[in-house]
Protein backbone atom coordinates (compact mmCIF):
# COMPACT_ATOMS: atom_id res chain seq x y z
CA UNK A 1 91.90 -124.82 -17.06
CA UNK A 2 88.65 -126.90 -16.27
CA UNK A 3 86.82 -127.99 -13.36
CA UNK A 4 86.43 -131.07 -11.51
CA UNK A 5 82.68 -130.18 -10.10
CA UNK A 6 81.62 -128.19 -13.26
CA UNK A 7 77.92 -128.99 -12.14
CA UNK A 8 78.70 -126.28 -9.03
CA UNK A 9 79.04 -123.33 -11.55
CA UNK A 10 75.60 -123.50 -11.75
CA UNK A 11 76.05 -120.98 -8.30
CA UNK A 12 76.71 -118.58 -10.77
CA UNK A 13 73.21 -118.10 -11.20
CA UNK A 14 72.61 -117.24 -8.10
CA UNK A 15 75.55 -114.73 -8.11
CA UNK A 16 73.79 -113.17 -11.19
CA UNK A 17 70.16 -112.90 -9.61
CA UNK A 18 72.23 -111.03 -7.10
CA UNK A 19 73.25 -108.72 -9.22
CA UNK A 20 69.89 -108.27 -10.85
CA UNK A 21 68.33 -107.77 -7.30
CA UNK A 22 71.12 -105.27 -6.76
CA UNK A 23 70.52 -102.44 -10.35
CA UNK A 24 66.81 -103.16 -9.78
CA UNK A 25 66.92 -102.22 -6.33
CA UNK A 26 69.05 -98.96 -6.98
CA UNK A 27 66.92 -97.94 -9.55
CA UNK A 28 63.52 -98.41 -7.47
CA UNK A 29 65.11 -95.97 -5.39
CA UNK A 30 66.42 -93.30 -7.42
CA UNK A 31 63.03 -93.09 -8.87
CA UNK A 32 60.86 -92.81 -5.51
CA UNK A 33 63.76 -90.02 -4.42
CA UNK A 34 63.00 -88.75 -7.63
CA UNK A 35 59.21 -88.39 -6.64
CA UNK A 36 59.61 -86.95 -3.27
CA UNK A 37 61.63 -84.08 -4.98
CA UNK A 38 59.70 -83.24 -7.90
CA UNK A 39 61.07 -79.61 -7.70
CA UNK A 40 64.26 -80.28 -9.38
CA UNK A 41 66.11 -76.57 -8.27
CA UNK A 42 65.07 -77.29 -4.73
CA UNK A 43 66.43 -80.88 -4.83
CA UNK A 44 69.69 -79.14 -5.98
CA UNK A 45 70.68 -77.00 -2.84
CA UNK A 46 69.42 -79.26 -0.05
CA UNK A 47 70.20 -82.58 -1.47
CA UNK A 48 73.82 -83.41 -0.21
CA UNK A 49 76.59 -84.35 -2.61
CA UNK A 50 75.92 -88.57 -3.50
CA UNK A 51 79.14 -90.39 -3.52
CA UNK A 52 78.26 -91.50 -7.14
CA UNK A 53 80.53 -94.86 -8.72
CA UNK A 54 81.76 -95.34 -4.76
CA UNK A 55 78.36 -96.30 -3.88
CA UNK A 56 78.76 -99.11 -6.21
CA UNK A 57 82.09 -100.24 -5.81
CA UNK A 58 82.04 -102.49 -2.57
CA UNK A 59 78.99 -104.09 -4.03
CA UNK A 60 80.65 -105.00 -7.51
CA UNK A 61 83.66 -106.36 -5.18
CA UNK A 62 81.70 -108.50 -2.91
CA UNK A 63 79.97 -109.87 -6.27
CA UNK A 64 83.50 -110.55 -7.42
CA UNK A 65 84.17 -112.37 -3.88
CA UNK A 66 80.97 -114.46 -4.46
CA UNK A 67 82.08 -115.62 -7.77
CA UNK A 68 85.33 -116.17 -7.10
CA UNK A 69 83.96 -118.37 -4.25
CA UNK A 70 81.60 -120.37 -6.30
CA UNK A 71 84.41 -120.81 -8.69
CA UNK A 72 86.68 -122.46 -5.90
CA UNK A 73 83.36 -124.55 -4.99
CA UNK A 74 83.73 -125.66 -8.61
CA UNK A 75 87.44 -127.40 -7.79
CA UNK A 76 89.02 -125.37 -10.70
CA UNK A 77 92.47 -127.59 -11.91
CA UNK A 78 95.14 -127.76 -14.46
CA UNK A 79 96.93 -130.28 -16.47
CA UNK A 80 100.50 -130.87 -15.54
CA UNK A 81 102.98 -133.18 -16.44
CA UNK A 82 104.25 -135.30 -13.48
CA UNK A 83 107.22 -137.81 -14.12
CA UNK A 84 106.13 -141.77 -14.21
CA UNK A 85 107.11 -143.18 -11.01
CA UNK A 86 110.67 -144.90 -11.36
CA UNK A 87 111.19 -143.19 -14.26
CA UNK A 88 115.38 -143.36 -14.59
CA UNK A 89 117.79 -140.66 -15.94
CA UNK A 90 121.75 -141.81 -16.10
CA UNK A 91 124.00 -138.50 -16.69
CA UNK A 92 127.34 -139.55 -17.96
CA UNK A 93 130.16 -137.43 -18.04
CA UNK A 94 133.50 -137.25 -20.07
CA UNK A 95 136.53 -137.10 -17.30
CA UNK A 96 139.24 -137.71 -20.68
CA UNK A 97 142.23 -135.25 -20.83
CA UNK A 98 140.53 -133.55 -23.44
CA UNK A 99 138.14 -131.98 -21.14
CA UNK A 100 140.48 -129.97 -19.49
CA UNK A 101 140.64 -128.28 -22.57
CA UNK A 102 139.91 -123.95 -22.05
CA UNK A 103 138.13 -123.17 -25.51
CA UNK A 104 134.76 -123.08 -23.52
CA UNK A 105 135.33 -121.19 -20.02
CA UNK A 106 136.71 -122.25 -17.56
CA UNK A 107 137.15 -125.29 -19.11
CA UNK A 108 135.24 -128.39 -21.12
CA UNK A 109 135.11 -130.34 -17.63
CA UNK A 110 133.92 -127.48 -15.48
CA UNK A 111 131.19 -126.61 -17.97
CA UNK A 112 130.20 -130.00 -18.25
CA UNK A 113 130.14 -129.93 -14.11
CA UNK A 114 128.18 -126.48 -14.27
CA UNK A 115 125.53 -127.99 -16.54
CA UNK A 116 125.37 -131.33 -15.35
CA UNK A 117 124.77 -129.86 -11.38
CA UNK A 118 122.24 -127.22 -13.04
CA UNK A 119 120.30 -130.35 -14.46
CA UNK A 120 120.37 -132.13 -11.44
CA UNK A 121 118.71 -129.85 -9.34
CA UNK A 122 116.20 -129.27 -12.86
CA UNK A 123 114.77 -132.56 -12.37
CA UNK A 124 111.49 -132.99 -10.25
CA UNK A 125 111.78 -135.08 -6.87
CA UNK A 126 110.79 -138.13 -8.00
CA UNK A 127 112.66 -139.02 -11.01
CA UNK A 128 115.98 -141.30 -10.13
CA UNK A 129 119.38 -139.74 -11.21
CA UNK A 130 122.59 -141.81 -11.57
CA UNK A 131 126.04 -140.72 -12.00
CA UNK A 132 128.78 -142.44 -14.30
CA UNK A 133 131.90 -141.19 -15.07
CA UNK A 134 133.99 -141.99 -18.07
CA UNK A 135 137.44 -141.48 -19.88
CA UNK A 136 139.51 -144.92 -20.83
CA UNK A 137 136.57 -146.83 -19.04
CA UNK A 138 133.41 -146.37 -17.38
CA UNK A 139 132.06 -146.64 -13.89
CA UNK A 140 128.76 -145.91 -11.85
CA UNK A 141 129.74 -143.10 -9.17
CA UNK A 142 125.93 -142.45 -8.01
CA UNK A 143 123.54 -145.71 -8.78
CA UNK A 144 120.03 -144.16 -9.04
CA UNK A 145 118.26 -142.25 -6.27
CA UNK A 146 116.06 -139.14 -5.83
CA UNK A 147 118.99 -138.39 -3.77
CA UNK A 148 120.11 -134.84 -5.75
CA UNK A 149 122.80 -134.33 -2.94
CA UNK A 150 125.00 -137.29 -3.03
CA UNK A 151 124.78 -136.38 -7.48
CA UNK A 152 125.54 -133.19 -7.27
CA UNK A 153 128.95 -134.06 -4.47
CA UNK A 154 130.18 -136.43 -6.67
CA UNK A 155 129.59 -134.17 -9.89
CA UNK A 156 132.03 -131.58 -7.44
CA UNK A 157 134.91 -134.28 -7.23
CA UNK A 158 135.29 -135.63 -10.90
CA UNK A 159 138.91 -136.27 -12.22
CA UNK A 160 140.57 -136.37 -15.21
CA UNK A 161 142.25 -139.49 -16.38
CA UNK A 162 143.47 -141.10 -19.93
CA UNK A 163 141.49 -141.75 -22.77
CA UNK A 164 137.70 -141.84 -24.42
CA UNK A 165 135.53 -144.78 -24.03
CA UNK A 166 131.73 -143.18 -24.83
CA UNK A 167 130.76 -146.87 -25.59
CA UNK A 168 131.65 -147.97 -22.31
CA UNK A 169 129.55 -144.98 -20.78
CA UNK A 170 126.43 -146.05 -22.38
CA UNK A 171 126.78 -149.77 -21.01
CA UNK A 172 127.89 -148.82 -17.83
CA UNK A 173 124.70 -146.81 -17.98
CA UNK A 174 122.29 -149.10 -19.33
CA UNK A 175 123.29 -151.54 -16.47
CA UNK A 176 122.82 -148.93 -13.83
CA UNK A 177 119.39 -148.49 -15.43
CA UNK A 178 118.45 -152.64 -14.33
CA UNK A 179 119.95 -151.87 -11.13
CA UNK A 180 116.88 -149.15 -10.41
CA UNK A 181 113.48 -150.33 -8.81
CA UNK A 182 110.89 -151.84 -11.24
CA UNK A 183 107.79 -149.68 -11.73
CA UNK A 184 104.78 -151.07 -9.51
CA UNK A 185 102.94 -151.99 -12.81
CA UNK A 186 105.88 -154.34 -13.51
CA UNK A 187 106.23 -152.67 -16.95
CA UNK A 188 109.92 -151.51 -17.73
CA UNK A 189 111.68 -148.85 -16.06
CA UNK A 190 111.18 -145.57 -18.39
CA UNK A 191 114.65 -144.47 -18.70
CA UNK A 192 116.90 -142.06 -20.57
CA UNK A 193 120.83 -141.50 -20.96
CA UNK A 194 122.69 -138.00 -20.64
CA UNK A 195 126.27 -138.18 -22.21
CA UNK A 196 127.93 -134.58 -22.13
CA UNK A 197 131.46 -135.02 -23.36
CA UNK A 198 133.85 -133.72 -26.15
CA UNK A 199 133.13 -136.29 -28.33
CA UNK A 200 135.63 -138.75 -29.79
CA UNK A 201 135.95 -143.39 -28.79
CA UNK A 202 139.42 -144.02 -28.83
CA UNK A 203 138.76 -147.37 -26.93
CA UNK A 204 136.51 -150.05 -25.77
CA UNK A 205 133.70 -150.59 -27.44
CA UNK A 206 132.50 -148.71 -30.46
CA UNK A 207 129.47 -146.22 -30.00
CA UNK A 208 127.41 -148.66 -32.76
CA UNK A 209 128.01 -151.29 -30.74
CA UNK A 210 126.82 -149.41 -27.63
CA UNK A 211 123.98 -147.66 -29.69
CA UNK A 212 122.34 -150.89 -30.51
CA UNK A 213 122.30 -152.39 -26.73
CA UNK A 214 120.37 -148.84 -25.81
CA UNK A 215 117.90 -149.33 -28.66
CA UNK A 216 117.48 -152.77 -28.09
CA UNK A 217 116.50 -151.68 -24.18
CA UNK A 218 114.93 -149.11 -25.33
CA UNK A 219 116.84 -146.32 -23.92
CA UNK A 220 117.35 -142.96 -25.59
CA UNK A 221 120.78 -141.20 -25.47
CA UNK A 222 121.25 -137.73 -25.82
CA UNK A 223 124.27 -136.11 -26.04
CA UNK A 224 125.92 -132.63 -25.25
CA UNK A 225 129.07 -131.72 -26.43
CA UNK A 226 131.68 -129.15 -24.76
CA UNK A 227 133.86 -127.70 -26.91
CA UNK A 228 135.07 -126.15 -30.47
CA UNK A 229 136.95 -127.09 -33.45
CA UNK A 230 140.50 -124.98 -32.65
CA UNK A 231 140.40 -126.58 -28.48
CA UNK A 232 143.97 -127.67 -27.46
CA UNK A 233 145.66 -128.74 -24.46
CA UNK A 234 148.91 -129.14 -22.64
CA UNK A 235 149.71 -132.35 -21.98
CA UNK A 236 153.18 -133.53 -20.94
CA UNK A 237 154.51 -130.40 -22.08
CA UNK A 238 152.96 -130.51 -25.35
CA UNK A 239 150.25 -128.34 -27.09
CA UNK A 240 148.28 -130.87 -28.61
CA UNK A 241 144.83 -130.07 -30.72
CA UNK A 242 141.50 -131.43 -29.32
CA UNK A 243 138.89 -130.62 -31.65
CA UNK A 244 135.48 -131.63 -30.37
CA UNK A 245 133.62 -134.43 -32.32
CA UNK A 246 130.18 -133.15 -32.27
CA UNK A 247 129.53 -135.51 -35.32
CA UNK A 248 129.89 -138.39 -33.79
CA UNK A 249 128.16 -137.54 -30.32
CA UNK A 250 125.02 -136.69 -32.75
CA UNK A 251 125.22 -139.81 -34.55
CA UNK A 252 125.00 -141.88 -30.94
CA UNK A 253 122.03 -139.67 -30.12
CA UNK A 254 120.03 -140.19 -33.50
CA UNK A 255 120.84 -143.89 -33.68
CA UNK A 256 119.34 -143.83 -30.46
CA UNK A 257 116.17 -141.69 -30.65
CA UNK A 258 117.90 -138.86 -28.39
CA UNK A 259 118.84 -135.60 -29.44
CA UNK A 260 122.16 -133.77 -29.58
CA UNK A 261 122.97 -130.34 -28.41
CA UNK A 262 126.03 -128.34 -28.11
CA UNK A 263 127.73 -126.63 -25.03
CA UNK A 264 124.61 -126.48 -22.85
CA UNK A 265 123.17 -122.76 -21.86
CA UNK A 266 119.90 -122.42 -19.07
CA UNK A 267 117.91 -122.03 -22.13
CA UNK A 268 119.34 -125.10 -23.72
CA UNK A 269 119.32 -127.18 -20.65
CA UNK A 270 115.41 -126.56 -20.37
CA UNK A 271 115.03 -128.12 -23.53
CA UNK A 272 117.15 -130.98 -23.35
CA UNK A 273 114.75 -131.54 -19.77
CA UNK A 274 111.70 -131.32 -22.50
CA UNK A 275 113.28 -133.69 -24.79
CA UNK A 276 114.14 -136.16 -21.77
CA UNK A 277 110.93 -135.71 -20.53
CA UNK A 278 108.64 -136.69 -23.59
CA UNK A 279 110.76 -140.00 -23.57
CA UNK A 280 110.67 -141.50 -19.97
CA UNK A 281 107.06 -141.12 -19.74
CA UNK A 282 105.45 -137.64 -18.18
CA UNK A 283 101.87 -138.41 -18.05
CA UNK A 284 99.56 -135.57 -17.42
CA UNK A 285 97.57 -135.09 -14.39
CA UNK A 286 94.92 -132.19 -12.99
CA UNK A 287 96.11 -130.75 -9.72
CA UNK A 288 93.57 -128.70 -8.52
CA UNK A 289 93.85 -124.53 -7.97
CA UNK A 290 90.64 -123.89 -5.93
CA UNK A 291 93.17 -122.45 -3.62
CA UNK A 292 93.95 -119.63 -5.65
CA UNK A 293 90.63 -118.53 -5.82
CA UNK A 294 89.82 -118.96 -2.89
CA UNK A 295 92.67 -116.61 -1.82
CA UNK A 296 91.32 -114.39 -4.61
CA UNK A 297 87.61 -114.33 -3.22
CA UNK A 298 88.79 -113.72 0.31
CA UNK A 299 90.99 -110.26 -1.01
CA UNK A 300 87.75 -108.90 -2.97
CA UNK A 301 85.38 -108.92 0.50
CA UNK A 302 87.95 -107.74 2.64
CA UNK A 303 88.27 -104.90 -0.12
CA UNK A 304 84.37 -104.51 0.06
CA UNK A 305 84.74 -104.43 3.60
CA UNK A 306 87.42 -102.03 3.50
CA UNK A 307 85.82 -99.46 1.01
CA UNK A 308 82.38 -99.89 2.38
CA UNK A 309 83.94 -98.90 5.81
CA UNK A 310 85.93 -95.86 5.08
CA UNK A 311 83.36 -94.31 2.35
CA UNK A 312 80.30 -94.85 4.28
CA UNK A 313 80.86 -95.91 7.97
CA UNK A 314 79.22 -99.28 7.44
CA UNK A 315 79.77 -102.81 5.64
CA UNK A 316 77.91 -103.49 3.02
């Protein structure tokens, strides 16, 4: 935490020559009681009962109050990380046979739907999500938008169709990426790509192929894959095996600066935000929290108030 008018805490000084004012004042007048009653047994049985620490307490509160006040005065903030405007996340996702695939509940697809609407609604407000989907080829459902609604519908009504072309995701997302706005400083849009999928080209063009377009624009991939070794499916009334290819999703991501990750839990989904995050260009701003202590300040002298009332019939 720091503070944007730091010169203001010099109030505290005040606050504390309050406090002084306060113990030498008490003490002043425990000593002249002290001398009116010098006959210590008499003082005994006609003195009433003092209310001892409650005396104190709704001054040490309204002290709190004042310092909490003169720390709000001081425009207390902390850093945060807030997402550079235009900033551009694609999330592609493997619609291939494959996915239907049950080894990870319900099933690869609906885990990869699960995680991929999770994310969505993960991201702060102002970073632009996109939407392609991809099996024998590769197509933009959602073009970039803040727009988390029209993602997340579209996320809900993914099919399955033929075939693995991971290749063709990443260019299909790399030009949906120079479709978004340009950043007002006209530097390039800071962008990243999301691939969750089972793992395995079996057309179109090859993920080094693909790899070195998205390092030459300078776009990170990273990858998450959905499934397990022993996966199989039924297809035309065959078993056949499916084993996911978490090898060669990992290999896309490191070629391309991103990071792989397997079948995506909250936990892991948090970090894969971080990871994101540190690559399309957070930059870290104070946003100020005088509010809480002003809230804070308020609560002690309404407790000083309070105390000061019941206890003794007066405010203090």
């Amino acid at each position: 935490m720091s503070f944007l008018a730091v010169n203001r805490l010099m109030l505290l000084v005040v606050v504390a020559a309050v406090a002084v004012a306060y113990v030498v004042v008490q003490v002043r007048g425990r000593q002249r009681y002290a001398v009116r009653f010098t006959n210590l047994a008499l003082l005994g049985s006609v003195a009433p009962r003092r209310p001892g620490w409650r005396r104190h307490l709704p001054a040490v509160l309204l002290l709190v109050s004042l310092v909490g006040m003169v720390l709000s005065l001081a425009r207390p903030a902390r850093a945060e990380l807030v997402p550079r405007e235009r900033a551009t996340i694609i999330m592609a996702i493997d619609v291939s046979i494959s996915m239907d695939a049950t080894d990870v509940r319900p099933s690869r697809l609906a885990s990869a739907q699960d995680a991929a609407t999770s994310f969505a609604q993960l991201l702060p407000e102002q970073i632009n999500l996109g939407l392609v989907a991809f099996a024998g080829s590769a197509r933009v459902l959602v073009p970039p938008s803040t727009d988390r609604d029209q993602v997340v519908d579209a996320i809900g009504r993914l099919e399955l169709a033929e075939s693995t072309a991971i290749g063709e995701a990443v260019l299909a997302s790399l030009e949906a990426i120079e479709s978004a706005p340009a950043a007002v400083d006209g530097e390039p849009v800071p962008a990243h790509i999301l691939v969750l999928s089972d793992g395995e080209t079996q057309v179109g063009t090859p993920n080094e192929l693909a790899a070195a377009a998205a390092v030459e624009a300078r776009v990170p991939v990273t990858t998450i894959a959905f499934g397990t070794p022993d996966g199989t499916i039924t297809y035309e009334g065959q078993v056949l095996p499916v084993a996911v290819n978490e090898a060669e999703l990992a290999e896309l991501a490191e070629a391309t600066g991103g990071s792989a990750f397997e079948a995506a839990t909250t936990a892991q989904l948090e970090t894969v935000y971080r990871d994101i995050g540190s690559s399309i260009g957070f930059v870290t701003e104070q946003r100020e929290i005088a509010g809480w202590f002003t809230g804070a300040a308020f609560a002690f002298a309404l407790l000083a108030a309070a105390t000061s009332l019941v206890w003794f019939s007066r405010l203090p």
